[in-house]
N, C-alpha and C. Protein backbone atom coordinates (compact mmCIF):
# COMPACT_ATOMS: atom_id res chain seq x y z
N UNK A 1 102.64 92.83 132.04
CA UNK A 1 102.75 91.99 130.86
C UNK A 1 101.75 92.41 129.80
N UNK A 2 100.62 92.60 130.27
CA UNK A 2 98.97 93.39 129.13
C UNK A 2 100.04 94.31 128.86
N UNK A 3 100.48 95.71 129.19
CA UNK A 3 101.16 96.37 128.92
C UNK A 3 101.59 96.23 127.54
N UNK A 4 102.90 95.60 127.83
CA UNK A 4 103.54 95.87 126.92
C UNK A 4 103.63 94.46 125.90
N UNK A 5 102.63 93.83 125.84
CA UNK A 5 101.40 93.36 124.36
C UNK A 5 100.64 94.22 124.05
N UNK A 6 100.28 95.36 124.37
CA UNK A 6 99.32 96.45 124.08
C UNK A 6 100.65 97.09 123.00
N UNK A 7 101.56 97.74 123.56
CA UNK A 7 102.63 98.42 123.03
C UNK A 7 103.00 97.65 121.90
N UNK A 8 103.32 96.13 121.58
CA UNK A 8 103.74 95.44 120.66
C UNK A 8 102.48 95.53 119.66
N UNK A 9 101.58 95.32 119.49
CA UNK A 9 100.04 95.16 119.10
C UNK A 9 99.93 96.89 118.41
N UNK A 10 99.91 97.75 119.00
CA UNK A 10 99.97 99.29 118.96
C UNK A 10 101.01 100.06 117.31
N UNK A 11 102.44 98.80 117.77
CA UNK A 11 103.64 99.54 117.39
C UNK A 11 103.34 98.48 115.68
N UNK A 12 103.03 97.18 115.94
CA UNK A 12 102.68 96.51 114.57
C UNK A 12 101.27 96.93 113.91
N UNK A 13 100.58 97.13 114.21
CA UNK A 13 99.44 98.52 113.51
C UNK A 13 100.16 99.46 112.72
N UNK A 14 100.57 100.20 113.61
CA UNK A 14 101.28 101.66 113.62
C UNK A 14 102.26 101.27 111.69
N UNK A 15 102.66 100.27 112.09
CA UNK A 15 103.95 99.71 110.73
C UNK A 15 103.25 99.13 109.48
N UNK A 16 101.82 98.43 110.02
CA UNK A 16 100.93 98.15 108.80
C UNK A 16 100.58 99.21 108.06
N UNK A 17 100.08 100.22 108.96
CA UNK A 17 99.53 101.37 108.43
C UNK A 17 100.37 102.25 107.56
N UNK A 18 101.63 102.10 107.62
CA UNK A 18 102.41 103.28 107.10
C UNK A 18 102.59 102.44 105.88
N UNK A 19 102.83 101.10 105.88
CA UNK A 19 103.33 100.06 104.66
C UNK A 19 102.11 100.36 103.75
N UNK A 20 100.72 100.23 104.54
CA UNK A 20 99.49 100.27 103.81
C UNK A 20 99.79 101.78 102.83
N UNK A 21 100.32 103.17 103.46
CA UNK A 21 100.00 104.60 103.09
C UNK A 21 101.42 104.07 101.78
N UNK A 22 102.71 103.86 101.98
CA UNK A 22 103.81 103.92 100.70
C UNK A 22 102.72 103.01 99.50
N UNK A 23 102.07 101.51 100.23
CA UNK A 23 101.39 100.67 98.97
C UNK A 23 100.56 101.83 98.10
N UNK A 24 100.07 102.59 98.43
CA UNK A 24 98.53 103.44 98.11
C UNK A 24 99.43 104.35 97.35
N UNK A 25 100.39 104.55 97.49
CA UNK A 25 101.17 105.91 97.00
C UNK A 25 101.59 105.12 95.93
N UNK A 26 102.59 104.62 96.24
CA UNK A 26 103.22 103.87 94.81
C UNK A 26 101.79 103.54 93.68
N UNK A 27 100.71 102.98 94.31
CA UNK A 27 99.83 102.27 93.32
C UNK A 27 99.20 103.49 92.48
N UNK A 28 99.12 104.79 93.64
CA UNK A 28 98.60 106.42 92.41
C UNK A 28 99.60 106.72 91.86
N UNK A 29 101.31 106.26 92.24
CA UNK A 29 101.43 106.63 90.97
C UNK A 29 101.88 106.26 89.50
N UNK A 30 101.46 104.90 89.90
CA UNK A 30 101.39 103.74 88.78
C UNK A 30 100.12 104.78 87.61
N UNK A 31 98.97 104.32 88.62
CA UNK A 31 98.02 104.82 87.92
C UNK A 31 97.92 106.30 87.12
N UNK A 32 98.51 107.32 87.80
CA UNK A 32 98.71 108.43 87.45
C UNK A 32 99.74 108.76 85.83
N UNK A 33 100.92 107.70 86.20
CA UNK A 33 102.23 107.26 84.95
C UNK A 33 100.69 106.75 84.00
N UNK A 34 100.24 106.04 84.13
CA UNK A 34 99.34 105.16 83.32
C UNK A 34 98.23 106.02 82.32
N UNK A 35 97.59 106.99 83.29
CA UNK A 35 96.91 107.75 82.38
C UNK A 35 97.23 108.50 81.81
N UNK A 36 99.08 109.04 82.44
CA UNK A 36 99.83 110.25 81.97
C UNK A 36 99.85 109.57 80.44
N UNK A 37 100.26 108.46 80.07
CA UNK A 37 100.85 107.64 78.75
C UNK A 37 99.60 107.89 77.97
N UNK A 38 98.32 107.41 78.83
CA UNK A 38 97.05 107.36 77.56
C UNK A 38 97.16 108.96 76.92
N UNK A 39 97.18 109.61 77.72
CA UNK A 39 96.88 111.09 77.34
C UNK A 39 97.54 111.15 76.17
N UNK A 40 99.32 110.99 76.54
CA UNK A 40 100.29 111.03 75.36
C UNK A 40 99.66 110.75 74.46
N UNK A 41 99.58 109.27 74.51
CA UNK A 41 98.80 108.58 73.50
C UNK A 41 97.88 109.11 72.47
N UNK A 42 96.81 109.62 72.93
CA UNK A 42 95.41 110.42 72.47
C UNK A 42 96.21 111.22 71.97
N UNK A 43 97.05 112.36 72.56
CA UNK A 43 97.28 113.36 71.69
C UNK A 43 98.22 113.66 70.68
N UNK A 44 98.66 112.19 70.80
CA UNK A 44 99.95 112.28 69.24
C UNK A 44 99.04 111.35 68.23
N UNK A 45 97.40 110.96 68.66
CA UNK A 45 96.71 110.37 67.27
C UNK A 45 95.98 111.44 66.80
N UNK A 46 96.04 112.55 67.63
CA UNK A 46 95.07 113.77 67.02
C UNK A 46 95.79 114.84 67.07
N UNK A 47 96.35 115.65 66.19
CA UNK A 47 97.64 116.70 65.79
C UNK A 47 96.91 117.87 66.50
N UNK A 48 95.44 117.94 66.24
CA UNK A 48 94.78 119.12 66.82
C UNK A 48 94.16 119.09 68.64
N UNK A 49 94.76 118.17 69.11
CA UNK A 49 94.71 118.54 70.43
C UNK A 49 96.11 118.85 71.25
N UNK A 50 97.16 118.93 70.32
CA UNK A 50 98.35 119.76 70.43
C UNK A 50 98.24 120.77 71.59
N UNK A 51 97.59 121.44 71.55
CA UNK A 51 97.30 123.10 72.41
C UNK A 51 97.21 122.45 73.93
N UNK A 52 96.79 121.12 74.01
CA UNK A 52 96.11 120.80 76.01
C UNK A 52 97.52 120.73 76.25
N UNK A 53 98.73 120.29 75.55
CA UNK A 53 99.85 120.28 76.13
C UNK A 53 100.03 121.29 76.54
N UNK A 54 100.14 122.27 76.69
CA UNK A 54 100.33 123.55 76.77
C UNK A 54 99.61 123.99 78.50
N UNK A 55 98.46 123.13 78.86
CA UNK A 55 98.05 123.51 79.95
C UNK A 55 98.46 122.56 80.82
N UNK A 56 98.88 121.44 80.31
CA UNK A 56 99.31 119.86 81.07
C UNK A 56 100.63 120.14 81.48
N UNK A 57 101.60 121.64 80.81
CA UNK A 57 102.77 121.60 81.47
C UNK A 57 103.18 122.37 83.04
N UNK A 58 102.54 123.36 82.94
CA UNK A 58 102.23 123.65 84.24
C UNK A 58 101.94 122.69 85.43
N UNK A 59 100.83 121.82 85.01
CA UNK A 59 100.86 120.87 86.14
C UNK A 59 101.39 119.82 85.99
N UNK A 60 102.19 119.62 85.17
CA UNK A 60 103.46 118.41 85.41
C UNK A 60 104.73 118.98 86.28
N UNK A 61 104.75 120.29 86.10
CA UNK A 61 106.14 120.84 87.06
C UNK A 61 105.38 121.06 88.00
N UNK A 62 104.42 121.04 88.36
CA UNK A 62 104.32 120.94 90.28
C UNK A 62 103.91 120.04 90.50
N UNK A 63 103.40 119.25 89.81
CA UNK A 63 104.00 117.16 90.45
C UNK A 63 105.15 117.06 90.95
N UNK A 64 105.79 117.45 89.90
CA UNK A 64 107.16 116.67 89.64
C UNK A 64 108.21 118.00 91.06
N UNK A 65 107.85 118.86 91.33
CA UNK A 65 108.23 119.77 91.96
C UNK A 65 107.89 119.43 94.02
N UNK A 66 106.83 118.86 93.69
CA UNK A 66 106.41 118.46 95.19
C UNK A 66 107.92 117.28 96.24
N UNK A 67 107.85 117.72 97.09
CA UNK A 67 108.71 117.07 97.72
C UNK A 67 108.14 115.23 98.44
N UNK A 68 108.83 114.55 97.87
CA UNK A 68 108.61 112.95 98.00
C UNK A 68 108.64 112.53 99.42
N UNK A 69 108.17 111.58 99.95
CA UNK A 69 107.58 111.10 101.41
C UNK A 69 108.60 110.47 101.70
């Protein structure tokens, strides 16, 4: 009977933890969308920081390129 309350106890961990890892994911990439916008932001009030786009596109296609969980 300990048994398999150990196994039940084990297997509801096991399900927190993964719920806990999608919460953490979704919430970076709230945050990540969030600073992506400020950036926008900043750089359509200043015409002369035009050029960082230019290095920001590279690493938006291997975000956006990575394979999802």
């Amino acid at each position: 009977m300990a048994r398999q309350y150990e196994d039940s106890t084990s297997t509801v961990k096991t399900r927190r933890q993964q719920e806990d890892q999608r919460r953490m994911a979704f919430r970076r990439a709230i945050e990540d969308r969030c600073e992506q916008r400020q950036l926008l932001q900043d750089i359509t009030d200043y015409p002369e920081l035009q050029l960082v786009t230019h290095w920001q596109a590279p690493v938006a296609a291997q975000r956006s390129a990575q394979p999802g969980r």
